[in-house]
C-alpha atoms as a PDB file:
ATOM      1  CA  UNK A   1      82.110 137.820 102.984  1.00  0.00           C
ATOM      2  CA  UNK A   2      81.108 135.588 100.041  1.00  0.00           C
ATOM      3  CA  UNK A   3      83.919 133.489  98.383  1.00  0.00           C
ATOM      4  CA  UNK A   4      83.535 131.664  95.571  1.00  0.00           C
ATOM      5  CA  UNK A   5      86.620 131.057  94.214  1.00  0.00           C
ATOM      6  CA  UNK A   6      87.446 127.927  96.617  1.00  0.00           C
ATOM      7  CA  UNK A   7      84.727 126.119  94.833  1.00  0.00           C
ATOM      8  CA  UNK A   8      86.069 126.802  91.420  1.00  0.00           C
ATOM      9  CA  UNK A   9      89.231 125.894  92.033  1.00  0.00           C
ATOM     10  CA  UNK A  10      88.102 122.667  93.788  1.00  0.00           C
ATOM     11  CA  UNK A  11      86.001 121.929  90.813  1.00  0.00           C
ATOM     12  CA  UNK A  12      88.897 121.818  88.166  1.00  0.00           C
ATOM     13  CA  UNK A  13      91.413 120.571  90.680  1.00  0.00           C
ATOM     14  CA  UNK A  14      88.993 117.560  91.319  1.00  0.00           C
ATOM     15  CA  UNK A  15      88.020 117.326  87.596  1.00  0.00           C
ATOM     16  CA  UNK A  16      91.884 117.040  86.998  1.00  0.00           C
ATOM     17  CA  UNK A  17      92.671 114.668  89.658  1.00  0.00           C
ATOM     18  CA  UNK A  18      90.121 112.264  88.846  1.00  0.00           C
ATOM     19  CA  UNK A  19      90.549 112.035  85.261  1.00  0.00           C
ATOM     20  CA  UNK A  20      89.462 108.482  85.400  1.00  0.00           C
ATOM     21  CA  UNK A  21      85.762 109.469  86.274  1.00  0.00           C
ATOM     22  CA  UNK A  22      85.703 113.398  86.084  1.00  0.00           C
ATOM     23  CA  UNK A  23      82.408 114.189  87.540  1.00  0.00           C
ATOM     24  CA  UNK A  24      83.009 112.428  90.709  1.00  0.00           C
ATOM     25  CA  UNK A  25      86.413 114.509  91.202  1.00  0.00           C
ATOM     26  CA  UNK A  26      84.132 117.578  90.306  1.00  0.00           C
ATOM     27  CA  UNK A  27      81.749 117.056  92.869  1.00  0.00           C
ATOM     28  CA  UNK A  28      84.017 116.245  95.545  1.00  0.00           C
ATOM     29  CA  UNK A  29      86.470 119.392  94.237  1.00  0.00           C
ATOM     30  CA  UNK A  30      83.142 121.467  94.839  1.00  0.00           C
ATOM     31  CA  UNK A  31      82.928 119.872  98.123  1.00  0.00           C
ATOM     32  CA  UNK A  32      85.838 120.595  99.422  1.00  0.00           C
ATOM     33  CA  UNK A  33      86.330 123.808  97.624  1.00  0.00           C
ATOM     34  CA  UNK A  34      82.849 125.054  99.215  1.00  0.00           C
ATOM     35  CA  UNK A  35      83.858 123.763 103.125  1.00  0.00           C
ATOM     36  CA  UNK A  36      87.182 126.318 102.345  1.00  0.00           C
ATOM     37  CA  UNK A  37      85.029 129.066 101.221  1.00  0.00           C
ATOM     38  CA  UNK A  38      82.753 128.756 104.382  1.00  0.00           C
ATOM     39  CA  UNK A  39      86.081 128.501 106.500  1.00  0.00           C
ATOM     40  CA  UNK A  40      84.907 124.916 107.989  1.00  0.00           C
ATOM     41  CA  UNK A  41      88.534 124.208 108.658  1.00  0.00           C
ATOM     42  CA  UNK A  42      89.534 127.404 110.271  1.00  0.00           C
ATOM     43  CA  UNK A  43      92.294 128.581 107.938  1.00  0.00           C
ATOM     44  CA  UNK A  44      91.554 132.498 108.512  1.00  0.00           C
ATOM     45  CA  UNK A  45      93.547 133.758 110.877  1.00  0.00           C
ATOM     46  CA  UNK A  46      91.500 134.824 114.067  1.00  0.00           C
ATOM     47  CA  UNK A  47      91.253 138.396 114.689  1.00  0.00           C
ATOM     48  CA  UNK A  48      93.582 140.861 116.498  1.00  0.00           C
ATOM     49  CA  UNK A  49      91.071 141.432 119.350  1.00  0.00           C
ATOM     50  CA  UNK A  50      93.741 144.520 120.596  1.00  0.00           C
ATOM     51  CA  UNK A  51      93.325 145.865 116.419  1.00  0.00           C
ATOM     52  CA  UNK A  52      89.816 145.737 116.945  1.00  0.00           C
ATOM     53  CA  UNK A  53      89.745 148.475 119.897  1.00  0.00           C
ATOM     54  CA  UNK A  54      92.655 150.376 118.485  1.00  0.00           C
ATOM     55  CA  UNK A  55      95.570 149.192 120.773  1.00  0.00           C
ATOM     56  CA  UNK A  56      98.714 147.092 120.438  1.00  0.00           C
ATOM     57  CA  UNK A  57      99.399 143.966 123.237  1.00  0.00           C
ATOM     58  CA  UNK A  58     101.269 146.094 125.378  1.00  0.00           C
ATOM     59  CA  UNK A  59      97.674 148.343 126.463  1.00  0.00           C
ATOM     60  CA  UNK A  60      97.435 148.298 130.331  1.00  0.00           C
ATOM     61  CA  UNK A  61      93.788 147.471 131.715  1.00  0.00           C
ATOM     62  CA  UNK A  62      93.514 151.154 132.063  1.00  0.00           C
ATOM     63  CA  UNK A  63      93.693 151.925 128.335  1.00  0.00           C
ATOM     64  CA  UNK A  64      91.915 148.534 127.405  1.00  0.00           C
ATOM     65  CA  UNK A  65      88.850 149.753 129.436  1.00  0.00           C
ATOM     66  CA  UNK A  66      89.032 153.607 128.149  1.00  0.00           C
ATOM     67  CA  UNK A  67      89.108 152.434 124.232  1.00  0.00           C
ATOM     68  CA  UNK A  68      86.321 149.833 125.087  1.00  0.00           C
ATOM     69  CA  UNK A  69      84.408 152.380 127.280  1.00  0.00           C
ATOM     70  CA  UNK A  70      84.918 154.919 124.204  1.00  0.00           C
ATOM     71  CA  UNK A  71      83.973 152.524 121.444  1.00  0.00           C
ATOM     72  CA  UNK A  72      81.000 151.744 122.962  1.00  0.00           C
ATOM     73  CA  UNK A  73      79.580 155.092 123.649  1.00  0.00           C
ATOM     74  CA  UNK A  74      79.924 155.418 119.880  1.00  0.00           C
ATOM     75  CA  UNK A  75      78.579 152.267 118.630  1.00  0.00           C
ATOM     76  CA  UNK A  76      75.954 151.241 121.177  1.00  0.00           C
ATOM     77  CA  UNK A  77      72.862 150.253 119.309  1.00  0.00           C
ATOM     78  CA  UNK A  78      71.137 152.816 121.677  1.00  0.00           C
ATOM     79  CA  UNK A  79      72.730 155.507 120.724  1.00  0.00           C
ATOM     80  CA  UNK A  80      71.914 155.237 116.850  1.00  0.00           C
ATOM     81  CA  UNK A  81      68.294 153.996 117.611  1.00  0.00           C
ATOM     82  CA  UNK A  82      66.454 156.749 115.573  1.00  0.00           C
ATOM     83  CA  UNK A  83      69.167 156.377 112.436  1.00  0.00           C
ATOM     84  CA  UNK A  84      68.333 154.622 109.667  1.00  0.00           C
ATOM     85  CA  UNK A  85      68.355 150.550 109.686  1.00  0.00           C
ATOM     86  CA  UNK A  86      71.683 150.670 107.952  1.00  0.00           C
ATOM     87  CA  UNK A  87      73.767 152.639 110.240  1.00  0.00           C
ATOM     88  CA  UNK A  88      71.861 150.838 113.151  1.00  0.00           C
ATOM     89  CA  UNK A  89      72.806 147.589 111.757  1.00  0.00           C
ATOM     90  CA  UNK A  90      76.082 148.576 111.171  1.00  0.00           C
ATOM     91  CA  UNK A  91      76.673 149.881 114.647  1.00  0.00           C
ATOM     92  CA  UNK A  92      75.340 146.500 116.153  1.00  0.00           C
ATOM     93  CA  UNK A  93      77.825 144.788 114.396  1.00  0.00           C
ATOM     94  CA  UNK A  94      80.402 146.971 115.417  1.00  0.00           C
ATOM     95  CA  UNK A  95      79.231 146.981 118.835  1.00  0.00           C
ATOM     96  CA  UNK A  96      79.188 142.788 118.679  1.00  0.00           C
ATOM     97  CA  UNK A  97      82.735 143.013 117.441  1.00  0.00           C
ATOM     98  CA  UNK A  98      84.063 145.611 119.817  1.00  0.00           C
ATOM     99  CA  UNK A  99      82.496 143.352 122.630  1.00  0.00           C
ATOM    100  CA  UNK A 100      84.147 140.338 121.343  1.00  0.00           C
ATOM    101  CA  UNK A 101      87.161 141.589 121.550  1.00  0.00           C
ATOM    102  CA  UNK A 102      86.983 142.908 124.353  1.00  0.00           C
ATOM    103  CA  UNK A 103      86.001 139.730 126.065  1.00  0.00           C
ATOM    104  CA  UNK A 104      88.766 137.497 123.972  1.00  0.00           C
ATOM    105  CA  UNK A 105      91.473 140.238 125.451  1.00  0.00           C
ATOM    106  CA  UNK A 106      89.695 139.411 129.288  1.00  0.00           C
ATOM    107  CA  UNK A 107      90.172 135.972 128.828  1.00  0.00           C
ATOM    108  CA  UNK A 108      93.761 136.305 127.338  1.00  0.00           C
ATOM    109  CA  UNK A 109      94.671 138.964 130.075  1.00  0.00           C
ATOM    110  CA  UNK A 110      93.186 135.850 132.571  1.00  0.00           C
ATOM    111  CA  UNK A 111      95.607 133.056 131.815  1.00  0.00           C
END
């Protein structure tokens, strides 16, 4: 995803707030509007690893395995190796995701 309005904003916010010297508020505006486009401060909220494999938080380990087990035969990057490089590119991300998940729920499930 590629934001741009965070740096916008920062730009006339700082212009504003700095009327004194406006170009130094612009700059640091842009700044700081850039670092909340990029998500350097971790705004976002972080996934629903159980959303990502199709299941709410009260899944057993049974049906957390079966939907991961499923997704993956789907999305391996194996199985879509003679597609095109757009579908295989899209299932490695999806793949990447569904195996992220998987692991945050592990370590969740863990504690």
């Amino acid at each position: 995803m590629n934001r741009w309005y965070g740096k916008l904003l920062g730009l006339i916010a700082g212009a504003l707030l700095f009327r004194p010297n406006p170009l130094f508020g612009a700059v640091v505006g842009l700044l700081v509007g850039h670092a909340f486009d990029r998500d350097w401060f971790r705004l976002r909220a972080r996934e629903n690893p159980y959303a990502e494999l199709g299941l709410t938080a009260e899944a057993s380990d049974a049906e957390i395995d079966q939907a991961y087990r499923r997704l993956m035969s789907q999305y391996h990057p194996d199985k879509v190796a003679g597609a095109a490089p757009e579908l295989r590119d899209q299932a490695e991300k999806r793949a990447r995701a569904i195996n992220a998940a998987y692991d945050r729920i592990r370590t969740l499930r863990r504690r």
